[in-house]
PDB file of N, CA and C in Angstrom:
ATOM      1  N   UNK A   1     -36.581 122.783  13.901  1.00  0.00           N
ATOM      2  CA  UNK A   1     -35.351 123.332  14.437  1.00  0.00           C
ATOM      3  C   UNK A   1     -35.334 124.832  14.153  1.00  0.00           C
ATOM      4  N   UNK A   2     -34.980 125.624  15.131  1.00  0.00           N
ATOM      5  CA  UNK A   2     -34.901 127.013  14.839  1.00  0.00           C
ATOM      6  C   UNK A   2     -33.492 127.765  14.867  1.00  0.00           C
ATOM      7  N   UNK A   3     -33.007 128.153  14.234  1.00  0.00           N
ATOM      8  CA  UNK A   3     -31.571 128.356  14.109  1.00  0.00           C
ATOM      9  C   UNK A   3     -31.733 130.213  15.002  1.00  0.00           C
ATOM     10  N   UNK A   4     -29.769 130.108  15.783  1.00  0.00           N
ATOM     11  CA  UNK A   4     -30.174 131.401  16.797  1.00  0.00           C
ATOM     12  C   UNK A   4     -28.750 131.808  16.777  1.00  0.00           C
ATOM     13  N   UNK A   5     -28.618 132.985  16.497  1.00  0.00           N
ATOM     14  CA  UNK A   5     -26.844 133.502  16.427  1.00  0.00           C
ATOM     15  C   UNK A   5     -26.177 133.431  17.389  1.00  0.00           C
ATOM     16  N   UNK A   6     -24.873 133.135  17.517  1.00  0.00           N
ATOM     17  CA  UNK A   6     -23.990 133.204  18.609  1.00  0.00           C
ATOM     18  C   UNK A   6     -23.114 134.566  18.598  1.00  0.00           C
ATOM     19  N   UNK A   7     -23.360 134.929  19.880  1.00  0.00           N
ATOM     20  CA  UNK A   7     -23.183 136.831  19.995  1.00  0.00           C
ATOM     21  C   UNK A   7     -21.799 136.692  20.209  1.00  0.00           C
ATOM     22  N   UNK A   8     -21.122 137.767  20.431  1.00  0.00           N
ATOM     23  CA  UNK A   8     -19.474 137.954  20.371  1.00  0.00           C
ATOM     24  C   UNK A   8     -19.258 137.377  21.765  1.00  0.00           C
ATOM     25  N   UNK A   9     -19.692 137.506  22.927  1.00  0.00           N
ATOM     26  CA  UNK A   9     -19.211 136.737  23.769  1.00  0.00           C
ATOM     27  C   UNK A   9     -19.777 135.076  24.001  1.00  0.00           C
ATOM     28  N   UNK A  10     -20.054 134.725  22.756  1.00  0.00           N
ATOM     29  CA  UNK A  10     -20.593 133.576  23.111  1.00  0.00           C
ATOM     30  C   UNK A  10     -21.466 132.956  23.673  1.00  0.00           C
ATOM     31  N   UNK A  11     -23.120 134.006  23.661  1.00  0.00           N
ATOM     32  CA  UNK A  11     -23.773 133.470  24.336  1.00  0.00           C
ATOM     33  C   UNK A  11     -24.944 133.168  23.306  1.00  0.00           C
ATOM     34  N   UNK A  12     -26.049 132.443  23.705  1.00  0.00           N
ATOM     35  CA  UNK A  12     -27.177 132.131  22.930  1.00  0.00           C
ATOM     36  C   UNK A  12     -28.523 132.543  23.751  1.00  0.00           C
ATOM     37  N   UNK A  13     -29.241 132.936  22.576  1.00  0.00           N
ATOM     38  CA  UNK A  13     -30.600 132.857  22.947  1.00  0.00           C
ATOM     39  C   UNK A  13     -31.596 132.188  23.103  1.00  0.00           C
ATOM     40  N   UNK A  14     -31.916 130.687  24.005  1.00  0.00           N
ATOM     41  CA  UNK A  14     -33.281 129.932  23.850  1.00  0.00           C
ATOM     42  C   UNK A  14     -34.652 130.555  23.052  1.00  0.00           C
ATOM     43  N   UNK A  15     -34.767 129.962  21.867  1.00  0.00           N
ATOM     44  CA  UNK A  15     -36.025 130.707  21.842  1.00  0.00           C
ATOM     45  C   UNK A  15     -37.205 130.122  22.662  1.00  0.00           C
ATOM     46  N   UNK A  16     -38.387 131.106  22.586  1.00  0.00           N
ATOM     47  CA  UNK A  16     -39.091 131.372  23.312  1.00  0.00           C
ATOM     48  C   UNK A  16     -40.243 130.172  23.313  1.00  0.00           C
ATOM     49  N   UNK A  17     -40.467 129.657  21.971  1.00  0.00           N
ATOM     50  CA  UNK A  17     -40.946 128.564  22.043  1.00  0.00           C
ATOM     51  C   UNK A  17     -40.735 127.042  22.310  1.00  0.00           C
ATOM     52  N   UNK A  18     -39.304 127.035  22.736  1.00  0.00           N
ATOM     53  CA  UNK A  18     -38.278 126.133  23.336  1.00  0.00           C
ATOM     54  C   UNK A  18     -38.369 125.946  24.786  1.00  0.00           C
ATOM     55  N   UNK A  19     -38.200 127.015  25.505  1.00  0.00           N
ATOM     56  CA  UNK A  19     -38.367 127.533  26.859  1.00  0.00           C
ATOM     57  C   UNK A  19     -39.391 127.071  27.558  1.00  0.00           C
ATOM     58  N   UNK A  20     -40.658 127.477  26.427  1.00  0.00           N
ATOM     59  CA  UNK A  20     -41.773 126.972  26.890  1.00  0.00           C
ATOM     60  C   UNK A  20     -42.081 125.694  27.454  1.00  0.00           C
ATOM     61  N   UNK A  21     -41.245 124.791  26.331  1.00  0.00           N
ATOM     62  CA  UNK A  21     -41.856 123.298  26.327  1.00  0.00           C
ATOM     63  C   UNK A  21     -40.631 122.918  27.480  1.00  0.00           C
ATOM     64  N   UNK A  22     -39.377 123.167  28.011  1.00  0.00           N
ATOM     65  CA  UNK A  22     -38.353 122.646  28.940  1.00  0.00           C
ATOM     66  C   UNK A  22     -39.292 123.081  30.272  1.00  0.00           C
ATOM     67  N   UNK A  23     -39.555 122.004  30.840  1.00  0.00           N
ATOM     68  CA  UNK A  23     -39.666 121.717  32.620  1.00  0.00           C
ATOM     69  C   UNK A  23     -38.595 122.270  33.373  1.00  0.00           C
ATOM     70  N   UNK A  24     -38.802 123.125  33.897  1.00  0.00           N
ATOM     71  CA  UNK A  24     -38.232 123.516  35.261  1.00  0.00           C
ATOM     72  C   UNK A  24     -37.029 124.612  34.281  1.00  0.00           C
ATOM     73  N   UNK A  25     -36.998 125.209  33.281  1.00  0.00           N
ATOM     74  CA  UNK A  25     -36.437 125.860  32.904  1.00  0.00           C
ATOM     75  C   UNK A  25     -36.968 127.548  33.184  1.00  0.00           C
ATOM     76  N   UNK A  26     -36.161 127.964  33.502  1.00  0.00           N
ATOM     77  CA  UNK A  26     -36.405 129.746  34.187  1.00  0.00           C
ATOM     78  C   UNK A  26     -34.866 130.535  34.743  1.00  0.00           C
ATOM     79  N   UNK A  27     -35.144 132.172  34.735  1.00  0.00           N
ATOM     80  CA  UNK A  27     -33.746 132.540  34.883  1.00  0.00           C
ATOM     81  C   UNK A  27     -33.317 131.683  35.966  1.00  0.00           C
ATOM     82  N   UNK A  28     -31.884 131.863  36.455  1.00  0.00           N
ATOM     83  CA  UNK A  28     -31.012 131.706  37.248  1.00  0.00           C
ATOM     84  C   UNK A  28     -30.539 129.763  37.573  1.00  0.00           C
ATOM     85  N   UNK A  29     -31.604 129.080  36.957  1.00  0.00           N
ATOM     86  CA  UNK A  29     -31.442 127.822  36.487  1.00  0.00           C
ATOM     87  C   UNK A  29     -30.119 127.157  36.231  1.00  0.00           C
ATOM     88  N   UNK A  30     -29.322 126.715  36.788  1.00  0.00           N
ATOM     89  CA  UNK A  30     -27.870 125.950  36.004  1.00  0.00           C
ATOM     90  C   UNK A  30     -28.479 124.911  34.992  1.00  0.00           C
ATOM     91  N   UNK A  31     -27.581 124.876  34.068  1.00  0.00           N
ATOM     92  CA  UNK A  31     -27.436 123.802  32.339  1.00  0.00           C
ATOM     93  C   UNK A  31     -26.321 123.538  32.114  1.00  0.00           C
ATOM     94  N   UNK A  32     -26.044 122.196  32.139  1.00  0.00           N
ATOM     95  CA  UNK A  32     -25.321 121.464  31.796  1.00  0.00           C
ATOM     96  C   UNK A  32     -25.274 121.399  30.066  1.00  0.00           C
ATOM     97  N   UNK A  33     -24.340 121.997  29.883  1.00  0.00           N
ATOM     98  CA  UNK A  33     -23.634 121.943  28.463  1.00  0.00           C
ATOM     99  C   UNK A  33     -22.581 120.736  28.194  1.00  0.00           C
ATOM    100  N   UNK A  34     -23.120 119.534  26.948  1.00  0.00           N
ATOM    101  CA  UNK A  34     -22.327 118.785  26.730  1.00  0.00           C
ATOM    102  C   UNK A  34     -22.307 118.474  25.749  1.00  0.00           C
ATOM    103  N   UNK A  35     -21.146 118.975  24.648  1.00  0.00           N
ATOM    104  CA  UNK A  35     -20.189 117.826  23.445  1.00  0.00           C
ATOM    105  C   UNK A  35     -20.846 116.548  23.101  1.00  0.00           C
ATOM    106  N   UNK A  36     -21.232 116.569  21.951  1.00  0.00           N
ATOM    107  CA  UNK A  36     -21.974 115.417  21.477  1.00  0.00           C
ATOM    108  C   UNK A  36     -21.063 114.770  20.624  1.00  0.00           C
ATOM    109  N   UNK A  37     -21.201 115.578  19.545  1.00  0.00           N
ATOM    110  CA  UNK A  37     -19.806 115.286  18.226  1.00  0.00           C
ATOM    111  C   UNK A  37     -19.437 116.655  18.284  1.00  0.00           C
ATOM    112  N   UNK A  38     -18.186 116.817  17.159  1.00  0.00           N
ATOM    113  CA  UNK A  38     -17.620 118.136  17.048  1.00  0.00           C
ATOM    114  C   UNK A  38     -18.383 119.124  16.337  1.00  0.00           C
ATOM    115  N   UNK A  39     -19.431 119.130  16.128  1.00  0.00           N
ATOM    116  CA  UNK A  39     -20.441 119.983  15.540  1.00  0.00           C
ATOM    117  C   UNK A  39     -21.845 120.166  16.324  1.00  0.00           C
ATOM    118  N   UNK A  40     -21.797 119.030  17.100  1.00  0.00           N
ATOM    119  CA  UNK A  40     -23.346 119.113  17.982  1.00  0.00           C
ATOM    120  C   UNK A  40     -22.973 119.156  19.735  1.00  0.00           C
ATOM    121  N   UNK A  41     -23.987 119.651  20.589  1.00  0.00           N
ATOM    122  CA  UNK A  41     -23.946 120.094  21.478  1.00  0.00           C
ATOM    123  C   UNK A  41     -25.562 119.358  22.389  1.00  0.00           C
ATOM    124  N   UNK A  42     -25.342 119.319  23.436  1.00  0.00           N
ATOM    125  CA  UNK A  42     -26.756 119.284  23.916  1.00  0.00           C
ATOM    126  C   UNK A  42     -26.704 120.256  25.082  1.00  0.00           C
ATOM    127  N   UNK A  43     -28.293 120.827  25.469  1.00  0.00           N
ATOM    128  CA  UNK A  43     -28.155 121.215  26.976  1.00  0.00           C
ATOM    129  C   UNK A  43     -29.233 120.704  27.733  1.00  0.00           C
ATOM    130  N   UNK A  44     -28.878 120.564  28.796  1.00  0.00           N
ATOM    131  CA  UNK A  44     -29.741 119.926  30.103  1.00  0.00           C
ATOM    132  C   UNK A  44     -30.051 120.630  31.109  1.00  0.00           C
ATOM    133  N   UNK A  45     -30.773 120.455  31.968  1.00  0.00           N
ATOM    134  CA  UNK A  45     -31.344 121.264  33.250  1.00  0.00           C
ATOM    135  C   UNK A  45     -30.494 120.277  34.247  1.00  0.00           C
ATOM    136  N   UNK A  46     -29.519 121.061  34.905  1.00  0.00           N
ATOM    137  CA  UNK A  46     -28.639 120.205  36.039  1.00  0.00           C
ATOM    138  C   UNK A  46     -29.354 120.029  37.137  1.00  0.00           C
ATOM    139  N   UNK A  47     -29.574 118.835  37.624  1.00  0.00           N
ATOM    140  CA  UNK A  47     -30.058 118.541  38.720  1.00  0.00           C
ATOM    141  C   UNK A  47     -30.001 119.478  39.899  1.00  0.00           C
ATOM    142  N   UNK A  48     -30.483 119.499  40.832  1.00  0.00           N
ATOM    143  CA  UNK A  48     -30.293 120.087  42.093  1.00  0.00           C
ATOM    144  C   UNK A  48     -29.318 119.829  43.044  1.00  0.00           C
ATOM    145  N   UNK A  49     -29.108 120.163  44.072  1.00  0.00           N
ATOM    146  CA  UNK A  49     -27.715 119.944  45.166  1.00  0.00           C
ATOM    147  C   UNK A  49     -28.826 118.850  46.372  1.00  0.00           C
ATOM    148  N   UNK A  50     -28.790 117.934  46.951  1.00  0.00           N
ATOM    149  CA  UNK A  50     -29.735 117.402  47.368  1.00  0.00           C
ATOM    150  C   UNK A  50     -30.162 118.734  48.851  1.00  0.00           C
ATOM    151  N   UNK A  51     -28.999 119.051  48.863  1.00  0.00           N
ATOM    152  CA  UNK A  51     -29.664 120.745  49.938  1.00  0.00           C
ATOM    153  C   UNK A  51     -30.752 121.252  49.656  1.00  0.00           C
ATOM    154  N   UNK A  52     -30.242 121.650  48.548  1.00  0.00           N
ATOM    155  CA  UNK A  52     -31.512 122.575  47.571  1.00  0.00           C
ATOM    156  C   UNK A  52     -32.933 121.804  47.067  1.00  0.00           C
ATOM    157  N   UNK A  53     -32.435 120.746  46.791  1.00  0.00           N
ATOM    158  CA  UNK A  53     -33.954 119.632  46.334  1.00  0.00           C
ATOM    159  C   UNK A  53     -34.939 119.413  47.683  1.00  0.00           C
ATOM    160  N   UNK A  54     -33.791 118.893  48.868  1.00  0.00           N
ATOM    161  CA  UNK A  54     -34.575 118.919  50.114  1.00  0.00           C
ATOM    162  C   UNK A  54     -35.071 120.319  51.158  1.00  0.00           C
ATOM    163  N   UNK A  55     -34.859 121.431  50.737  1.00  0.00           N
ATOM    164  CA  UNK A  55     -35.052 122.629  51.087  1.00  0.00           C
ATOM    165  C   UNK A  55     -36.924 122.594  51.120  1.00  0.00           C
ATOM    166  N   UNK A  56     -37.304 122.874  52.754  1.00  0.00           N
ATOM    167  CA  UNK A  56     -38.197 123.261  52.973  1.00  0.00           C
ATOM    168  C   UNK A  56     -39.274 121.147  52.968  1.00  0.00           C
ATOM    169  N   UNK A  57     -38.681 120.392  52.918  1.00  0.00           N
ATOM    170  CA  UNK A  57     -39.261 119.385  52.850  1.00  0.00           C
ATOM    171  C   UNK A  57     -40.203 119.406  53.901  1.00  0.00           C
ATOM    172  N   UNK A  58     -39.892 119.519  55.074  1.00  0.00           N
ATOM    173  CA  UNK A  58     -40.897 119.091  56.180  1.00  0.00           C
ATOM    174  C   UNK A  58     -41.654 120.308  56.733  1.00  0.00           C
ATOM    175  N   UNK A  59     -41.949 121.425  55.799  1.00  0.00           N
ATOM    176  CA  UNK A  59     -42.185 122.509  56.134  1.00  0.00           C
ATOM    177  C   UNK A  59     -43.705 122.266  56.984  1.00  0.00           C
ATOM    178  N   UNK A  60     -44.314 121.686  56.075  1.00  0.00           N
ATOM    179  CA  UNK A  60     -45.650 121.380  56.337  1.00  0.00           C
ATOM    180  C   UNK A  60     -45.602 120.483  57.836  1.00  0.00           C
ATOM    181  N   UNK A  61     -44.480 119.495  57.943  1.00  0.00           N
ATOM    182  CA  UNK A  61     -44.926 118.623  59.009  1.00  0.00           C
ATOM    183  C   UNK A  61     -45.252 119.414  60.415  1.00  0.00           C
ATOM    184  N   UNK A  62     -44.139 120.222  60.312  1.00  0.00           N
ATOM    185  CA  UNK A  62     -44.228 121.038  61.976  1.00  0.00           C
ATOM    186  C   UNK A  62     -45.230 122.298  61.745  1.00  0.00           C
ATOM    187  N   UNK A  63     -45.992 122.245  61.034  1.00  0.00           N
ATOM    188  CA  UNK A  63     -47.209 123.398  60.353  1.00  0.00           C
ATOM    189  C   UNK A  63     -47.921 123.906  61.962  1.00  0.00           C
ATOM    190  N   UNK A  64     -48.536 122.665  62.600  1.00  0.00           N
ATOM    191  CA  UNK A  64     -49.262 122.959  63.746  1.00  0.00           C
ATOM    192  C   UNK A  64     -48.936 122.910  64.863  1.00  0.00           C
ATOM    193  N   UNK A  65     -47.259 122.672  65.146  1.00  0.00           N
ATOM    194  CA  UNK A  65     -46.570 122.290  65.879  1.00  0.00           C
ATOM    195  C   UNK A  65     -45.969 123.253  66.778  1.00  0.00           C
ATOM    196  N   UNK A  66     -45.928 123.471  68.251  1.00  0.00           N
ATOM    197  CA  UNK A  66     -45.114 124.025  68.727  1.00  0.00           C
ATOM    198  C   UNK A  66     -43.340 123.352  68.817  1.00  0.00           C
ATOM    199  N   UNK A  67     -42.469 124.026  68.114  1.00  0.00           N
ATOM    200  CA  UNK A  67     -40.954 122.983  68.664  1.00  0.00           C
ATOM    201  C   UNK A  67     -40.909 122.809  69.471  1.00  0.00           C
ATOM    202  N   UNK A  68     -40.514 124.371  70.320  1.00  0.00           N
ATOM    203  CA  UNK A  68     -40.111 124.034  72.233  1.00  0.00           C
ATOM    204  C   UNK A  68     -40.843 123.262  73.081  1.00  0.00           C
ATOM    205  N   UNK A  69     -42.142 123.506  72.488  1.00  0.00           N
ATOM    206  CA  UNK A  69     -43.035 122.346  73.236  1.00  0.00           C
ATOM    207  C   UNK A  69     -42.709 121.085  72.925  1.00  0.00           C
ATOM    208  N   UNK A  70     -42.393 120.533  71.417  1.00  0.00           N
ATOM    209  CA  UNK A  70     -41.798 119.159  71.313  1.00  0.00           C
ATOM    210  C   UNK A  70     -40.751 118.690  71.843  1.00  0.00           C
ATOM    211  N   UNK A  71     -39.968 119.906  71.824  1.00  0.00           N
ATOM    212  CA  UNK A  71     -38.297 119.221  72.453  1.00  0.00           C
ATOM    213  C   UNK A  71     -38.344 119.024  73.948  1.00  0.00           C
ATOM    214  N   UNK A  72     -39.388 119.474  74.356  1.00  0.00           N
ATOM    215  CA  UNK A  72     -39.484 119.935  75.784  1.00  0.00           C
ATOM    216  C   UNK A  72     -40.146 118.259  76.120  1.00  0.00           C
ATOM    217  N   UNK A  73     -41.304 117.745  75.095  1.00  0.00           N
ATOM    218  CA  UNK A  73     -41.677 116.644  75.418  1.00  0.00           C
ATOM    219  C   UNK A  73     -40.836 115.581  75.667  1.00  0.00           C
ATOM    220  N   UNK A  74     -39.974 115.468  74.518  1.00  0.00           N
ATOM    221  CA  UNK A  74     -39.044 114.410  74.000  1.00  0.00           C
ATOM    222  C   UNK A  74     -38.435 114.318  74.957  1.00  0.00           C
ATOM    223  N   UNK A  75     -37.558 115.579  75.531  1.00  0.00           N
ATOM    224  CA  UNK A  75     -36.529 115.530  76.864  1.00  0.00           C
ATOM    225  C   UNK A  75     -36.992 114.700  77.746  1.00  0.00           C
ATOM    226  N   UNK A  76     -38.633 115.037  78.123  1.00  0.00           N
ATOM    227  CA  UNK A  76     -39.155 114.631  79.751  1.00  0.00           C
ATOM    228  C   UNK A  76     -39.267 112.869  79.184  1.00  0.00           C
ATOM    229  N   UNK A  77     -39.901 112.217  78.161  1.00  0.00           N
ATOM    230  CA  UNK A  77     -39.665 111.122  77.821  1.00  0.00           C
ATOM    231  C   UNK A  77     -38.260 110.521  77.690  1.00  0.00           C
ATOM    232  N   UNK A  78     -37.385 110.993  77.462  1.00  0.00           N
ATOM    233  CA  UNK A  78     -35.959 110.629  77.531  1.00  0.00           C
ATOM    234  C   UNK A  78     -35.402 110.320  78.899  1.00  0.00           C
ATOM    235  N   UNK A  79     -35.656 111.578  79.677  1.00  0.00           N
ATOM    236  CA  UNK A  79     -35.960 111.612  81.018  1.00  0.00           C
ATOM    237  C   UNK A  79     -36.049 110.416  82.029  1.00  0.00           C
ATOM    238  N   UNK A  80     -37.676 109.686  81.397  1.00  0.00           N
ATOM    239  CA  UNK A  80     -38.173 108.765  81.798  1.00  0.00           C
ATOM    240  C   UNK A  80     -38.098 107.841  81.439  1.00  0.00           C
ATOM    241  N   UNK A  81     -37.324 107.443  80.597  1.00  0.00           N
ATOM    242  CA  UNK A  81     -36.574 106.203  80.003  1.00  0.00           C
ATOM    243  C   UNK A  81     -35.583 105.960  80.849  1.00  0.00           C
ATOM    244  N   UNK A  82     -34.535 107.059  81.244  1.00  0.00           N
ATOM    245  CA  UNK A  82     -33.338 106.790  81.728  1.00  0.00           C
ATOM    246  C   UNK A  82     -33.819 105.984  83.203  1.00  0.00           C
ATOM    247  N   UNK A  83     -34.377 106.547  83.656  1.00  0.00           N
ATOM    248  CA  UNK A  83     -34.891 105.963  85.279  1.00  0.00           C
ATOM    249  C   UNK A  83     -35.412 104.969  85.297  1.00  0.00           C
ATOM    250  N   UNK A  84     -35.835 104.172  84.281  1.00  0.00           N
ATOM    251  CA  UNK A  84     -35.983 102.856  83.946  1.00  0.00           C
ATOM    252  C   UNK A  84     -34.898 101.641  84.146  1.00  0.00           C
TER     253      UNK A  84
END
């Protein structure tokens, strides 16, 4: 355990060898701060917004893809469904 002062506005310093070992910890990161007992505290890495988790998911799928050319396909198949 490494003990770390609490500055006048109340903030703390992770040390550096702490930082290290937390996954997905880096500036601008949200942490969930939570009350354990009245003397202990924990912090957590808050999950993502599923926006933000799914951001850029299918980036790769349309990699080789023209859109307009797809939407353009889809239409004329839609197209040709209806006249069915």
């Amino acid at each position: 355990m490494q003990l770390v002062t609490v500055g006048s506005r109340y903030q703390i310093v992770i040390p550096k060898e702490i930082r290290k070992k937390i996954n997905g910890l880096k500036p601008g990161v949200k942490v969930a701060v939570q009350q354990v007992k009245t003397d202990t505290a924990t912090i957590k890495i808050s999950k993502k917004s599923w926006s933000d988790e799914s951001y850029g998911f299918m980036k790769e799928a349309w990699k080789d893809i023209d859109p307009v050319k797809e939407i353009d396909k889809m239409r004329d198949e839609w197209d040709e469904l209806k006249k069915i």
